[in-house]
Protein backbone atom coordinates (compact mmCIF):
# COMPACT_ATOMS: atom_id res chain seq x y z
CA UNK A 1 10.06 -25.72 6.06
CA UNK A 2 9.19 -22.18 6.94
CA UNK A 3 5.27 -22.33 5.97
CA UNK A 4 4.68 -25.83 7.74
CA UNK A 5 6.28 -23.21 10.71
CA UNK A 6 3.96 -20.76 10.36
CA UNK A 7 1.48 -23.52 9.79
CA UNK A 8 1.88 -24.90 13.05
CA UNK A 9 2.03 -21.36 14.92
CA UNK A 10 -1.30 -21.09 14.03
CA UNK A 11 -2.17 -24.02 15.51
CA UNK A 12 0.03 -23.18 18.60
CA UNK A 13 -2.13 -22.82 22.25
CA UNK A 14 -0.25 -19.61 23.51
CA UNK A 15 -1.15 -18.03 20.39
CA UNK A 16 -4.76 -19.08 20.43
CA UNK A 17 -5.43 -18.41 23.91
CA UNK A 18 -3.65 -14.62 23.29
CA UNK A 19 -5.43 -13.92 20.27
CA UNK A 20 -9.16 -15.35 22.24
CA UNK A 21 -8.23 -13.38 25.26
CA UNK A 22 -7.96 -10.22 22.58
CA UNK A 23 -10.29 -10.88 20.11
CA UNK A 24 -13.27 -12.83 21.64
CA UNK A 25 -15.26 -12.44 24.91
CA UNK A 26 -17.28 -15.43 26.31
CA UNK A 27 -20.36 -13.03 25.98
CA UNK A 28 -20.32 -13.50 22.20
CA UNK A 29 -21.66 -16.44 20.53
CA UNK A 30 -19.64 -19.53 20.52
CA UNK A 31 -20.14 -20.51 16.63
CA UNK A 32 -19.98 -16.86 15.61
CA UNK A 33 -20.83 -15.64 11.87
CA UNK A 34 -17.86 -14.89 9.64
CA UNK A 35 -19.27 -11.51 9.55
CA UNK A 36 -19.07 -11.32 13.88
CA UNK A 37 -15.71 -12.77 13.38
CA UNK A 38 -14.35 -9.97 11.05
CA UNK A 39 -15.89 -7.61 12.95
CA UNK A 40 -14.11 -8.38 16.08
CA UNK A 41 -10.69 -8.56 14.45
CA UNK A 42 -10.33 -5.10 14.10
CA UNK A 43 -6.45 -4.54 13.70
CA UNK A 44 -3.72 -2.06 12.22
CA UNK A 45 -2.05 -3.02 9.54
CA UNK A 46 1.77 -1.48 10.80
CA UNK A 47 4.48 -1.93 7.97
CA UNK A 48 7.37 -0.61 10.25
CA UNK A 49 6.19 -2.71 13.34
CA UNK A 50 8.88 -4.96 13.63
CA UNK A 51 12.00 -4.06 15.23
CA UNK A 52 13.97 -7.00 14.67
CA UNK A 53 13.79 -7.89 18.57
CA UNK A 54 11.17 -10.89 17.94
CA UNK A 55 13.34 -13.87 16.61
CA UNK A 56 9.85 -15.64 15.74
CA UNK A 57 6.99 -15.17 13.90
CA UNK A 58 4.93 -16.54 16.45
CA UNK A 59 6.66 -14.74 19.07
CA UNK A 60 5.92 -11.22 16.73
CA UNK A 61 2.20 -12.63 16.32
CA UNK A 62 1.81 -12.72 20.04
CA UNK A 63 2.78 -9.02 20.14
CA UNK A 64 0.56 -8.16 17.54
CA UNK A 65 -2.36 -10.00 19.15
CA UNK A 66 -1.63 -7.92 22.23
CA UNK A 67 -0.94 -4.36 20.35
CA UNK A 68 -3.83 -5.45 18.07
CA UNK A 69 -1.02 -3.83 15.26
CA UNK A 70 1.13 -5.83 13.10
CA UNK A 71 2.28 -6.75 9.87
CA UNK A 72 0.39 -8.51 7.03
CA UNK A 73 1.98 -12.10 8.13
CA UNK A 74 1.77 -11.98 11.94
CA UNK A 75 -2.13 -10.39 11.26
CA UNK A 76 -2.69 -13.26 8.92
CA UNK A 77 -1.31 -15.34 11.76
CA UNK A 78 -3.60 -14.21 14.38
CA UNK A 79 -6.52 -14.41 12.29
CA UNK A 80 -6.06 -18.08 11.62
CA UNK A 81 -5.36 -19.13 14.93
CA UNK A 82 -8.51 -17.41 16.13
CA UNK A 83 -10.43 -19.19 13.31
CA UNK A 84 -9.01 -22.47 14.71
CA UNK A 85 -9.45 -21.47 18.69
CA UNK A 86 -13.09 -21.15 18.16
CA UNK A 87 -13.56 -24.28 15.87
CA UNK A 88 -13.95 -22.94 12.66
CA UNK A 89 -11.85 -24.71 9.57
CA UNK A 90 -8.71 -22.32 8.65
CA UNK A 91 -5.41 -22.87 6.46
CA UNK A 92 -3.06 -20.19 6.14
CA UNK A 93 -2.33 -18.82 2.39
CA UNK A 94 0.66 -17.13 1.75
CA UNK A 95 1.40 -15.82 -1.79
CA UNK A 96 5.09 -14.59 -2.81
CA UNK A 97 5.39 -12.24 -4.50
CA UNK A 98 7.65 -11.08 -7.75
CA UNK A 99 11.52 -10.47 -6.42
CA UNK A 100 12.57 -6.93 -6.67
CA UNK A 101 15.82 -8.01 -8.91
CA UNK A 102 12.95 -9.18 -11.19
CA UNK A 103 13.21 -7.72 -14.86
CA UNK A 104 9.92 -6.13 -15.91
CA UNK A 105 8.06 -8.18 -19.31
């Protein structure tokens, strides 16, 4: 239930009109390259960013949109939502990975 949540953040229209309001300025092409794209999303990858204040991850990928700073997921948010805002085909992946009570092979 959680990833067809994050699924449809991506999809959500706050999100996509924060992330275009951030990310993408009507002077740039509408269809842009992957390469224009990429370089347009320039962002900070913060590991301590989250406070615990933001009950959502869409409401944490919102601030990171703004601050242009996040963690991994709300970045990966963002990025897919901006994908989808300007028309280009996007599915988030999310990989899990090994728990830390894990024994070692």
């Amino acid at each position: 239930a959680h990833l067809r949540y994050l699924h449809h953040a991506c999809g959500h229209q706050l999100l996509q009109a924060i992330v275009l309001s951030v990310f993408w300025r009507a002077t740039y092409p509408v269809q842009p390259s992957l390469d224009e794209l990429l370089d347009r999303f320039d962002v900070t990858v913060n590991k301590s960013c989250c406070d615990g204040t933001l009950s959502t991850p869409l409401a944490g990928a919102c601030r990171a949109a703004r601050l242009q700073s996040g963690s991994m997921t709300e970045l990966a948010l963002c990025f897919v939502a901006l994908c989808r805002a300007l028309g280009i085909p996007a599915r988030l992946v999310v990989a899990m990975g090994p728990s830390s009570n894990a024994k070692p092979q």
